[in-house]
PDB file of N, CA and C in Angstrom:
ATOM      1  N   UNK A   1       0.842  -1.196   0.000  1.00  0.00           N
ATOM      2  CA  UNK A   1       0.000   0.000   0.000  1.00  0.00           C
ATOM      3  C   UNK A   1       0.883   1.254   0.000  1.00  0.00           C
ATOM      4  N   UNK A   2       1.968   1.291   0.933  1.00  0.00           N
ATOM      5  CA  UNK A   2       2.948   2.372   0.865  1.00  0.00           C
ATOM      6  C   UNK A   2       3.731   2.646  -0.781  1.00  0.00           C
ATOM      7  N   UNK A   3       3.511   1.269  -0.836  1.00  0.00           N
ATOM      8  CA  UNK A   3       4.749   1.840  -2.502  1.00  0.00           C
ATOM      9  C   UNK A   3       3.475   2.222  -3.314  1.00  0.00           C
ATOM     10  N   UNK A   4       2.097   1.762  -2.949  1.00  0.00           N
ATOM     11  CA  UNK A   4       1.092   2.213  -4.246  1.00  0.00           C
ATOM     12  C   UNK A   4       1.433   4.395  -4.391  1.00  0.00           C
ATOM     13  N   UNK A   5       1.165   4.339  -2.919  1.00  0.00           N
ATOM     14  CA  UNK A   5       1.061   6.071  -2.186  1.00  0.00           C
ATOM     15  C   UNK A   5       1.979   6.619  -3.230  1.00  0.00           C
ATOM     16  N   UNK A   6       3.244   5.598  -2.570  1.00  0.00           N
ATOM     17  CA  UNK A   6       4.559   6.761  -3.403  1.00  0.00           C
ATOM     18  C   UNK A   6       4.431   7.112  -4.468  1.00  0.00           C
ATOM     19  N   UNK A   7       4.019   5.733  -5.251  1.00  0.00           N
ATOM     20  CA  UNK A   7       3.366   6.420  -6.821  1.00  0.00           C
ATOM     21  C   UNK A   7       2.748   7.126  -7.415  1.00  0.00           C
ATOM     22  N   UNK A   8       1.510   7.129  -6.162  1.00  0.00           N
ATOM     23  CA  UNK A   8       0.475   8.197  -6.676  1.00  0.00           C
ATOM     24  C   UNK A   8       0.986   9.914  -6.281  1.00  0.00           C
ATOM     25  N   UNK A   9       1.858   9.855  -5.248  1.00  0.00           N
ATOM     26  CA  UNK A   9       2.244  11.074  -4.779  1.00  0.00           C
ATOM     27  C   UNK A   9       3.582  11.539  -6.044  1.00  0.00           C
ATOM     28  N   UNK A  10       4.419  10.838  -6.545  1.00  0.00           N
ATOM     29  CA  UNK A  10       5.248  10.820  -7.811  1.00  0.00           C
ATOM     30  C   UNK A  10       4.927  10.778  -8.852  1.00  0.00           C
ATOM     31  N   UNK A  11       3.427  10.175  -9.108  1.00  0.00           N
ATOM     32  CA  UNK A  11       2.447  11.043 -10.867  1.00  0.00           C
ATOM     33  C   UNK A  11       2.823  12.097 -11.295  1.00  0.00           C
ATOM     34  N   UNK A  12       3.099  12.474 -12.011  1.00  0.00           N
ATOM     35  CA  UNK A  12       3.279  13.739 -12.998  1.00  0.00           C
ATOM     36  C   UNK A  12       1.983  14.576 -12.995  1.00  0.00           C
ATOM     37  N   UNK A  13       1.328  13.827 -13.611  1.00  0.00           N
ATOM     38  CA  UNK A  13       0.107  14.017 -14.249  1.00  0.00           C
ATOM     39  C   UNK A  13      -1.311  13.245 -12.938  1.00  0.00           C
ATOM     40  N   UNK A  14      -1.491  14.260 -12.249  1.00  0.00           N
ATOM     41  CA  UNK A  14      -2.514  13.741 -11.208  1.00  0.00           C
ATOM     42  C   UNK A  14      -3.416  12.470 -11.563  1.00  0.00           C
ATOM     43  N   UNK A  15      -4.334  11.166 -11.312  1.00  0.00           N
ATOM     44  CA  UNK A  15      -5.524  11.215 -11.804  1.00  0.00           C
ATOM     45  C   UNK A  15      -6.624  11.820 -11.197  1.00  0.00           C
ATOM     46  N   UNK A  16      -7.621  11.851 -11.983  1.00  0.00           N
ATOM     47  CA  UNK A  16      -9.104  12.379 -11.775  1.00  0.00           C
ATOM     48  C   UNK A  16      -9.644  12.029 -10.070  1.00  0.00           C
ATOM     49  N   UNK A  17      -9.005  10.384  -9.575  1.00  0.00           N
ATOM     50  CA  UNK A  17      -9.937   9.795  -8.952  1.00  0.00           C
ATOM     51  C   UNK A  17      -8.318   8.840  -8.100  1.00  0.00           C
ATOM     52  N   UNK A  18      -7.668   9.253  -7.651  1.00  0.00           N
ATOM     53  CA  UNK A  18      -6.909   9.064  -6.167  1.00  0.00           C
ATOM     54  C   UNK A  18      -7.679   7.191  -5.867  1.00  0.00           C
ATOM     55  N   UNK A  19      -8.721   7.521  -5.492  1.00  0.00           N
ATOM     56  CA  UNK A  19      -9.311   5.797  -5.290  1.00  0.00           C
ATOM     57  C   UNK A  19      -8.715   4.820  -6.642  1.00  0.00           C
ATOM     58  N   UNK A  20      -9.379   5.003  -7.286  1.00  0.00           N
ATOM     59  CA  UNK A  20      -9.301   4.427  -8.833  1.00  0.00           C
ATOM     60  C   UNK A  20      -7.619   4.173  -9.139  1.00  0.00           C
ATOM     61  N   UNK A  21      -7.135   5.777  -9.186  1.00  0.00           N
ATOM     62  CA  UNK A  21      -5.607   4.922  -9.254  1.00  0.00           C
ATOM     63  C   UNK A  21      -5.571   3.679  -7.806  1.00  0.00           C
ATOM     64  N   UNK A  22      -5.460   4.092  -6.962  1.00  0.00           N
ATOM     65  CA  UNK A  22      -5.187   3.143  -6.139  1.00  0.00           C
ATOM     66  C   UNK A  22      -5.889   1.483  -6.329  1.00  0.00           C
ATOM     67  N   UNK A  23      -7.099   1.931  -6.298  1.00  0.00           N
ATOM     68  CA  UNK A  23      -7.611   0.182  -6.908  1.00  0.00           C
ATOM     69  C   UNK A  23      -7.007  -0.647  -8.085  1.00  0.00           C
ATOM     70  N   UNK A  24      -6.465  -0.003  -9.130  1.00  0.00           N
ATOM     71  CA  UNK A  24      -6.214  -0.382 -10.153  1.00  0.00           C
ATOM     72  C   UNK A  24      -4.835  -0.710  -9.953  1.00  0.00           C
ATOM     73  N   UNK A  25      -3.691  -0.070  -9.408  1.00  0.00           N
ATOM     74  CA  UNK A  25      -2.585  -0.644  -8.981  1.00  0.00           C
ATOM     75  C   UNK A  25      -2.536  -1.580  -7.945  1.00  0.00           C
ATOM     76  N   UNK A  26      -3.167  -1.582  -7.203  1.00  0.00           N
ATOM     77  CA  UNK A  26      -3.749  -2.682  -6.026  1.00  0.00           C
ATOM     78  C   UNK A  26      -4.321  -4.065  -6.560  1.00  0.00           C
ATOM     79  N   UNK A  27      -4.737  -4.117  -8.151  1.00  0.00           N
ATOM     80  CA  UNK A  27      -5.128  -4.523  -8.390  1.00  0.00           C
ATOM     81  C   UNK A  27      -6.860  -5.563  -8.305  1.00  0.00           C
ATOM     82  N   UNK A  28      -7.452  -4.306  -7.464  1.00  0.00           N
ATOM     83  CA  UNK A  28      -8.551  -4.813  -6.644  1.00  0.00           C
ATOM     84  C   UNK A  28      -9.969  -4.324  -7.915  1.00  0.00           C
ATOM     85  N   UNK A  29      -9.197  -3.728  -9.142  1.00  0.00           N
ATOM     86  CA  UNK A  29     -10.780  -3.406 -10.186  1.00  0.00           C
ATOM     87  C   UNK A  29     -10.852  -5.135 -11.196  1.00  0.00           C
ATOM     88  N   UNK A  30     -12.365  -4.824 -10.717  1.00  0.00           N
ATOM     89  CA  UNK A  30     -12.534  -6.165 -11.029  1.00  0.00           C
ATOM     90  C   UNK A  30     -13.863  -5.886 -12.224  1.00  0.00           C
ATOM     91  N   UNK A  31     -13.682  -6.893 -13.089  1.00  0.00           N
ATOM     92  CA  UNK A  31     -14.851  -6.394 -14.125  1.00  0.00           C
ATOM     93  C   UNK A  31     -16.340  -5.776 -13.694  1.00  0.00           C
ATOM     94  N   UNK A  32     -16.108  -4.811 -14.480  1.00  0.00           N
ATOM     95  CA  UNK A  32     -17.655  -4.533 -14.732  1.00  0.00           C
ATOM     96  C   UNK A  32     -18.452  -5.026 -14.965  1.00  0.00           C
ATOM     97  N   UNK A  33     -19.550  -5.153 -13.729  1.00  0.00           N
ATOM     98  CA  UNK A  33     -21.113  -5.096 -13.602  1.00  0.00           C
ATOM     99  C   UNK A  33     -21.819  -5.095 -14.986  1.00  0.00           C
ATOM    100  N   UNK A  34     -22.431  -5.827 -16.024  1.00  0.00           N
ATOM    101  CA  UNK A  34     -22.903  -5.384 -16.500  1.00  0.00           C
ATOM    102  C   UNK A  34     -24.120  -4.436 -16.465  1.00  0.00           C
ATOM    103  N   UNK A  35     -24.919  -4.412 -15.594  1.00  0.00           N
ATOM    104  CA  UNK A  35     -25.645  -3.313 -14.428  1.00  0.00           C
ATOM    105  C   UNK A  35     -25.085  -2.172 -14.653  1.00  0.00           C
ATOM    106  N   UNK A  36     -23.917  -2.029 -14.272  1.00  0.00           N
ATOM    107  CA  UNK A  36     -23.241  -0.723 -13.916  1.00  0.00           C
ATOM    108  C   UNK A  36     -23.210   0.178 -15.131  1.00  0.00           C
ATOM    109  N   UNK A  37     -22.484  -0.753 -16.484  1.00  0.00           N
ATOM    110  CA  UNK A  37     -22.644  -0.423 -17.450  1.00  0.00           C
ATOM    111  C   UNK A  37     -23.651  -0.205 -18.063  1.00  0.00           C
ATOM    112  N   UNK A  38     -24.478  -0.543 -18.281  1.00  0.00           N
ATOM    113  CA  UNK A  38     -26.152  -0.020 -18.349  1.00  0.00           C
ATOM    114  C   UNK A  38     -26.536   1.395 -17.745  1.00  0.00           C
ATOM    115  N   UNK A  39     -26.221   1.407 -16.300  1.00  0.00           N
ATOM    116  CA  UNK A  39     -26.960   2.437 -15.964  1.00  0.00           C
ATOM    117  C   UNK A  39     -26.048   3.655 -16.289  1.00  0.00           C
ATOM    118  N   UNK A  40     -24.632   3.237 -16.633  1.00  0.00           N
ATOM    119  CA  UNK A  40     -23.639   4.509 -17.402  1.00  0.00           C
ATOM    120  C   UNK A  40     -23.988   4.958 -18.725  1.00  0.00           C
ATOM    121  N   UNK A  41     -24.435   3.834 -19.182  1.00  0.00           N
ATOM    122  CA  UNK A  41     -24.981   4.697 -21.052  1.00  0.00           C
ATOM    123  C   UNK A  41     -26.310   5.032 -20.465  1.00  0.00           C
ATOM    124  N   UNK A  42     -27.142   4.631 -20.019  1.00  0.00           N
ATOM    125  CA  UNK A  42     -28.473   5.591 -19.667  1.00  0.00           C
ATOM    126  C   UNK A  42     -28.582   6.784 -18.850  1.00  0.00           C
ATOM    127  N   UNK A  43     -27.577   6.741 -18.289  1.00  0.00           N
ATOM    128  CA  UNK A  43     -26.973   8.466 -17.601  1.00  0.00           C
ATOM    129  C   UNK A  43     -26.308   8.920 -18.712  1.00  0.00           C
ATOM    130  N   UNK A  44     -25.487   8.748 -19.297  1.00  0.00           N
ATOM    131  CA  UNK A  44     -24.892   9.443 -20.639  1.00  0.00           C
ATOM    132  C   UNK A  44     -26.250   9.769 -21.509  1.00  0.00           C
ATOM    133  N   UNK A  45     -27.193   9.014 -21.738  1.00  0.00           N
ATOM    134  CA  UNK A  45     -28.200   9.219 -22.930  1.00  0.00           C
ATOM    135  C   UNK A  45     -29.456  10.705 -22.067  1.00  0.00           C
ATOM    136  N   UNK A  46     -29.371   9.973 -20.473  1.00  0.00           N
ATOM    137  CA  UNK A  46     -30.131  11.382 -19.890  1.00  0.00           C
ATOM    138  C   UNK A  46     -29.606  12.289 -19.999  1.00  0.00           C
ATOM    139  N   UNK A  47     -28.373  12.620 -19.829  1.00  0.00           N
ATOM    140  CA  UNK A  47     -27.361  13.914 -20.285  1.00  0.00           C
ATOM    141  C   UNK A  47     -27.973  14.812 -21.141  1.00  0.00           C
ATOM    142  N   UNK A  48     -27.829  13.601 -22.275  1.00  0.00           N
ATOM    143  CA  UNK A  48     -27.771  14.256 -23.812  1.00  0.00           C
ATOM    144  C   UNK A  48     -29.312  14.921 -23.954  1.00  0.00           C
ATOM    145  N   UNK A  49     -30.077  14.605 -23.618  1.00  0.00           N
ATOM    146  CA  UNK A  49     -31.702  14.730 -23.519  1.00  0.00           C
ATOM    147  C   UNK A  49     -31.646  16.061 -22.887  1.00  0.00           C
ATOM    148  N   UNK A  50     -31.292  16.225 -20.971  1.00  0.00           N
ATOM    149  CA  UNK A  50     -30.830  17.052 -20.340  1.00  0.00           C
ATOM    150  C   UNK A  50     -30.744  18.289 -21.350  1.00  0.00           C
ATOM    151  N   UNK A  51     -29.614  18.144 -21.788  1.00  0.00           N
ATOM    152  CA  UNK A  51     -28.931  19.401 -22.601  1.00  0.00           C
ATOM    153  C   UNK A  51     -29.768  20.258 -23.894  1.00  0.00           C
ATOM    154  N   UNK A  52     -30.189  18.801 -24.560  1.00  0.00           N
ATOM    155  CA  UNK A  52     -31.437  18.978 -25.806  1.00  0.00           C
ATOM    156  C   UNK A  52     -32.251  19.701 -25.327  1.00  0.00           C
ATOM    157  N   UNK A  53     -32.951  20.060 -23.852  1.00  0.00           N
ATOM    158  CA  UNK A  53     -34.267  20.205 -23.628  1.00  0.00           C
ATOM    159  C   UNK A  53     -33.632  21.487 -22.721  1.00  0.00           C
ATOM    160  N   UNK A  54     -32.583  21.715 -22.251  1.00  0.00           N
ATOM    161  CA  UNK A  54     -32.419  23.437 -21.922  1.00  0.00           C
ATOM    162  C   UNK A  54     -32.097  23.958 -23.083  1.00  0.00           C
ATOM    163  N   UNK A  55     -31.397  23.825 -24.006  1.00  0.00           N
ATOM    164  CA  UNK A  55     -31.478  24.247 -25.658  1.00  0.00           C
ATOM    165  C   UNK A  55     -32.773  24.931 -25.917  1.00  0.00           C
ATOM    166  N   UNK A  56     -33.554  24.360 -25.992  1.00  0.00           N
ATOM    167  CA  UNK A  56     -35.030  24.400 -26.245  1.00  0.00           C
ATOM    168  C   UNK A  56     -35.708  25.077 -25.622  1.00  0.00           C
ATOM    169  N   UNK A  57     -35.451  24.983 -24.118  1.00  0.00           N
ATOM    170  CA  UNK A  57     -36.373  25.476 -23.672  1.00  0.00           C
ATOM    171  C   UNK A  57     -35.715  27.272 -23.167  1.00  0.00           C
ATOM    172  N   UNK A  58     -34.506  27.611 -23.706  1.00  0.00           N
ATOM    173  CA  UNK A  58     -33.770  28.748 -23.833  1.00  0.00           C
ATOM    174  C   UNK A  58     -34.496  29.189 -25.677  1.00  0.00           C
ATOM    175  N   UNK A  59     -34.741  28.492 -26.459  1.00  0.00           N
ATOM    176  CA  UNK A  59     -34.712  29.092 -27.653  1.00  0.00           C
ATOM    177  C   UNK A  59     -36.742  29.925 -27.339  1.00  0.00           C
ATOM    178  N   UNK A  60     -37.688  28.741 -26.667  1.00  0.00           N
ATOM    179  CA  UNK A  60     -39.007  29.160 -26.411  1.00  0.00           C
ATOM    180  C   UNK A  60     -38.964  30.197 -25.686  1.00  0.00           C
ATOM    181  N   UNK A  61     -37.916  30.654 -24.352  1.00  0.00           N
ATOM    182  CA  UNK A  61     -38.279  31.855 -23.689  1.00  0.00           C
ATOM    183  C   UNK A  61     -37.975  33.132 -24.551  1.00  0.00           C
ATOM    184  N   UNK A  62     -37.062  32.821 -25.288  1.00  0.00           N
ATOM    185  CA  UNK A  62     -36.686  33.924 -26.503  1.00  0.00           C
ATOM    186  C   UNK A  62     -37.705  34.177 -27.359  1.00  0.00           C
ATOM    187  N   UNK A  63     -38.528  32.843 -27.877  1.00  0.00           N
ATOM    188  CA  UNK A  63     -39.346  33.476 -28.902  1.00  0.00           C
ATOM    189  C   UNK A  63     -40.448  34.033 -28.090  1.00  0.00           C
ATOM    190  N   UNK A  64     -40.750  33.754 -26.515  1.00  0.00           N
ATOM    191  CA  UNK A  64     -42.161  34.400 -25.532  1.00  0.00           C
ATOM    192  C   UNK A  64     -41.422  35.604 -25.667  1.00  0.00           C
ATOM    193  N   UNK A  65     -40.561  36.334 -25.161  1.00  0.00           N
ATOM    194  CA  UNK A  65     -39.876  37.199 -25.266  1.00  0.00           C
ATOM    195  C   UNK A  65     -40.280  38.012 -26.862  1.00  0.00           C
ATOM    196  N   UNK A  66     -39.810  37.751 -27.816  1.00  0.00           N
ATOM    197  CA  UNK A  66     -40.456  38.601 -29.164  1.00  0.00           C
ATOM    198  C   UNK A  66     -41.304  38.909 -29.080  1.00  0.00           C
ATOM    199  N   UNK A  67     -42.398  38.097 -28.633  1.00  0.00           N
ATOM    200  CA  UNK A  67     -44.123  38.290 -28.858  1.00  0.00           C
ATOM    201  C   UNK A  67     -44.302  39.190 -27.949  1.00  0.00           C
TER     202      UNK A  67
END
């Protein structure tokens, strides 16, 4: 666990997620859930929807706005 630290404290380049490096050199990531993966593209696809629908609903207050 100490030599994982040293490594992560000697990165160059930080990662995102301190845990994650550590699990992954620890070797403790273990396949993906297919579950997990599922509910990651259906949060990615709500995103995209998300974003579509403040788009939209920024372009309708503009056109209430003209009128």
């Amino acid at each position: 666990l100490f030599a994982v630290l040293v490594a992560l404290y000697e990165e160059p380049e930080k990662p995102n997620s301190a845990l994650d490096f550590l699990k992954h050199h620890l070797g403790a990531s273990a396949p993906e859930n297919p579950e997990v993966e599922a509910l990651r593209l259906e949060v990615a696809e709500m995103k995209e929807k998300y974003e579509a629908l403040l788009e939209e609903n920024k372009k309708l207050k503009t056109e209430v706005k003209v009128y």
